[in-house]
N, C-alpha and C. Protein backbone atom coordinates (compact mmCIF):
# COMPACT_ATOMS: atom_id res chain seq x y z
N UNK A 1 -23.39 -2.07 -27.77
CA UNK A 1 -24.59 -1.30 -27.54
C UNK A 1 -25.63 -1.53 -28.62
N UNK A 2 -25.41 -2.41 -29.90
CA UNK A 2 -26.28 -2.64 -30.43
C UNK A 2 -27.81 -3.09 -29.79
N UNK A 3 -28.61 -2.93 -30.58
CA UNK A 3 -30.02 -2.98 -30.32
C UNK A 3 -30.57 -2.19 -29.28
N UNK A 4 -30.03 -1.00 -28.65
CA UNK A 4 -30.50 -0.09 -27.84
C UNK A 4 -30.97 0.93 -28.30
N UNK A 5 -30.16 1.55 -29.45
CA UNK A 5 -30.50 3.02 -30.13
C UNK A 5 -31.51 2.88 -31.09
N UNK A 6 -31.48 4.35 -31.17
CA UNK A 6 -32.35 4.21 -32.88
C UNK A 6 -32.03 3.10 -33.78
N UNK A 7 -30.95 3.24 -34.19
CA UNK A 7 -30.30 2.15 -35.00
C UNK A 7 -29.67 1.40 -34.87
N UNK A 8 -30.19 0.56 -33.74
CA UNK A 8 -29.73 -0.76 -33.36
C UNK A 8 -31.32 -2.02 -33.60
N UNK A 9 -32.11 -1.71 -33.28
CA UNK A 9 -33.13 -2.40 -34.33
C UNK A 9 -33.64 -3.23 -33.02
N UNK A 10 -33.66 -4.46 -32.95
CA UNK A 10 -34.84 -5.46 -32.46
C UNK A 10 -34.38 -5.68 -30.55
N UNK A 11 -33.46 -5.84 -30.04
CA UNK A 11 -33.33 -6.13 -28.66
C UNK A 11 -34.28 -5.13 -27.70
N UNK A 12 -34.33 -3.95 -27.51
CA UNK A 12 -35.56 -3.19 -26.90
C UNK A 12 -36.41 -3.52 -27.39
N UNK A 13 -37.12 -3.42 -28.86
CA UNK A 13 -38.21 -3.60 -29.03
C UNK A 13 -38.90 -4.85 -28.86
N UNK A 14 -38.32 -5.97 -28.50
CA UNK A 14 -37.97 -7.41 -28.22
C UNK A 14 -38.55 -6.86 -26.76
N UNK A 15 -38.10 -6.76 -25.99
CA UNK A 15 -37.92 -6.64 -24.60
C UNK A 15 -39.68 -5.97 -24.60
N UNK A 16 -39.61 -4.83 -25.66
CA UNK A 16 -40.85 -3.91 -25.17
C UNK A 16 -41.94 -4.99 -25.17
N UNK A 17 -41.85 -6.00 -26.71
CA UNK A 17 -42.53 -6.74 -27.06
C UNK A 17 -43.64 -7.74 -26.05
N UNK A 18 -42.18 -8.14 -24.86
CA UNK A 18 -42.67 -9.09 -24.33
C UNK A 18 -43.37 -8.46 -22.60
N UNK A 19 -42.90 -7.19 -22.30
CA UNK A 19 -43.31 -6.13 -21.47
C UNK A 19 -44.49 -6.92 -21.66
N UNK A 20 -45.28 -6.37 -22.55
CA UNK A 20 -46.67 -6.21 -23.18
C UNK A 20 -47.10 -7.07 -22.81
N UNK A 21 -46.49 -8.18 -23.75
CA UNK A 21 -46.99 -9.48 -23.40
C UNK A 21 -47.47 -9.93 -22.14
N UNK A 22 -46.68 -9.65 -21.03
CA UNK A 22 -47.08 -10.11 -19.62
C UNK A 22 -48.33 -9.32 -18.95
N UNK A 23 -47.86 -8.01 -19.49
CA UNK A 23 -49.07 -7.36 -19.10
C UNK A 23 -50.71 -7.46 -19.45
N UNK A 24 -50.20 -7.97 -20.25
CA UNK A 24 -51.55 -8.69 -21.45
C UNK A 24 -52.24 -10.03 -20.62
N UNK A 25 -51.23 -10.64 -19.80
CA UNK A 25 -51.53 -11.94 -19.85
C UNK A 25 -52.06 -11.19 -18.34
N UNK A 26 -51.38 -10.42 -17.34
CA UNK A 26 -51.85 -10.03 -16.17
C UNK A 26 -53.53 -9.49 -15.90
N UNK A 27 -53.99 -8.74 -17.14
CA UNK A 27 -55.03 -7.81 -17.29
C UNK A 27 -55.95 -9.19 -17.35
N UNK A 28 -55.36 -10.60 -18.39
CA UNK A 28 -56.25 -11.24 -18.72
C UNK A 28 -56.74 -11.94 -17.19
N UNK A 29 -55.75 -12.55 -17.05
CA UNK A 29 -55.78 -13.04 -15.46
C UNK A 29 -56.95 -12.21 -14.30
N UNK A 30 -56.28 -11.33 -14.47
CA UNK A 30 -57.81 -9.92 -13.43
C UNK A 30 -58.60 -10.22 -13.62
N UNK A 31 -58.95 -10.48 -14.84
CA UNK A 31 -60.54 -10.02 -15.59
C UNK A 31 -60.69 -11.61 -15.19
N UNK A 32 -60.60 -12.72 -15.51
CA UNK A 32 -61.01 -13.85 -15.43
C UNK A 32 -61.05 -14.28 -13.64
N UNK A 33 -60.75 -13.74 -12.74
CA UNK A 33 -60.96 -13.57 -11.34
C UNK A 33 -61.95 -13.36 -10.96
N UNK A 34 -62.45 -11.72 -11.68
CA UNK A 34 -63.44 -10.55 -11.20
C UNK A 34 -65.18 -11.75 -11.78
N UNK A 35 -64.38 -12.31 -13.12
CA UNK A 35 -65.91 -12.45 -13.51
C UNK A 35 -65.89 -13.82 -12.85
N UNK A 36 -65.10 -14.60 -12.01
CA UNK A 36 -65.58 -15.73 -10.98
C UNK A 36 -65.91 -15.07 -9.98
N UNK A 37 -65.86 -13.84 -9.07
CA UNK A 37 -65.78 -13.66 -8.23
C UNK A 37 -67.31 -13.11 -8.26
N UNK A 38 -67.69 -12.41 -9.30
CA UNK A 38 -69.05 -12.08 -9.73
C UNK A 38 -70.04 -13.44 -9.86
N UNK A 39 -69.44 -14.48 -10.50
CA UNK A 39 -70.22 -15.38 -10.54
C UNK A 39 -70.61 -16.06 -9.64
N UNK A 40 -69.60 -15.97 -8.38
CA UNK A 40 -69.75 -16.35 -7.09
C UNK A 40 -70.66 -15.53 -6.36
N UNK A 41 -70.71 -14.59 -6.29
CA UNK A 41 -71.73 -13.60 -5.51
C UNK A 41 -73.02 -13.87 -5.82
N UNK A 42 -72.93 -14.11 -7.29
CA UNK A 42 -74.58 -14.10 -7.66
C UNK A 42 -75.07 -15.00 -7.60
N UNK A 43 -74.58 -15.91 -7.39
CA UNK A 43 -74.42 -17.80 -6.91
C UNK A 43 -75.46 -17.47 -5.48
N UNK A 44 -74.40 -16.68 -4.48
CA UNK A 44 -75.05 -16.89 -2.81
C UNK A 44 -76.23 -15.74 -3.25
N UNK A 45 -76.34 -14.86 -3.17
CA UNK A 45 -77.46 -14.04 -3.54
C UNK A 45 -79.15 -14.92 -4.11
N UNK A 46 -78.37 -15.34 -5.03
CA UNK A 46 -79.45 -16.66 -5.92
C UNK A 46 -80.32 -17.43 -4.36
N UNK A 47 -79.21 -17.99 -4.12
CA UNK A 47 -79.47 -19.13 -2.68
C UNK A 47 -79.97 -18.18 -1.81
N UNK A 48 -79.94 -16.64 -1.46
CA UNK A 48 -80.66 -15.78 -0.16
C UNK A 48 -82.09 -15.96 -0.58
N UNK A 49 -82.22 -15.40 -2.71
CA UNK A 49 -83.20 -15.30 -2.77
C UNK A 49 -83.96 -16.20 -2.39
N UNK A 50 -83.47 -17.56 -2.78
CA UNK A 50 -84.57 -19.23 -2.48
C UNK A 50 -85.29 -18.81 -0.91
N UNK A 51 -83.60 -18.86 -0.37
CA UNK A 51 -84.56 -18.81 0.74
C UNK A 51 -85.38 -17.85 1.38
N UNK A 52 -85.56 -16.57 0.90
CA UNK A 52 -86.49 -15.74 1.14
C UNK A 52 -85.73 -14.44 2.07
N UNK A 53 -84.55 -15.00 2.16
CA UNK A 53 -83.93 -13.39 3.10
C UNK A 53 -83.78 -12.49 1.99
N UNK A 54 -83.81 -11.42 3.11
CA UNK A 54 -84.00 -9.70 1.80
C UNK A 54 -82.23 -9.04 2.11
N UNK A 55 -81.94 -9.23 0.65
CA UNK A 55 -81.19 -8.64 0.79
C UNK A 55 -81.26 -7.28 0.30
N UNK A 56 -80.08 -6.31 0.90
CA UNK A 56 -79.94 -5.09 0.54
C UNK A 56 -79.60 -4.80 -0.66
N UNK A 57 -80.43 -3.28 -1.20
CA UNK A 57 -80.19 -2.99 -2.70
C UNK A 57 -79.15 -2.01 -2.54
N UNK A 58 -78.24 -1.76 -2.02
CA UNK A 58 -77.48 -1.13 -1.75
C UNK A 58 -76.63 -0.48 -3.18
């Protein structure tokens, strides 16, 4: 049962360690989606404006 308890030391906190880690890497992942997905919108929007359709200010 070492590394589970209080005083067993690094295997949970190991484990918590790398929890994190993924979650870290997941949040990063989101965020680097949202701001293509933004960059994409404002991309076609750009191209409505050229061509003169109105879009909604919704």
């Amino acid at each position: 049962m070492g590394g589970w308890g209080a005083g067993g030391g690094g295997l949970l906190y190991r484990i918590t360690d790398e929890m994190q880690a993924v979650a870290d890497a997941l949040i990063l992942l989101a965020n680097i989606v949202m701001a293509w997905n933004t960059a994409q919108m404002q991309t076609i929007l750009d191209r409505w404006t050229n061509r003169r359709q109105v879009v909604a200010s919704d």
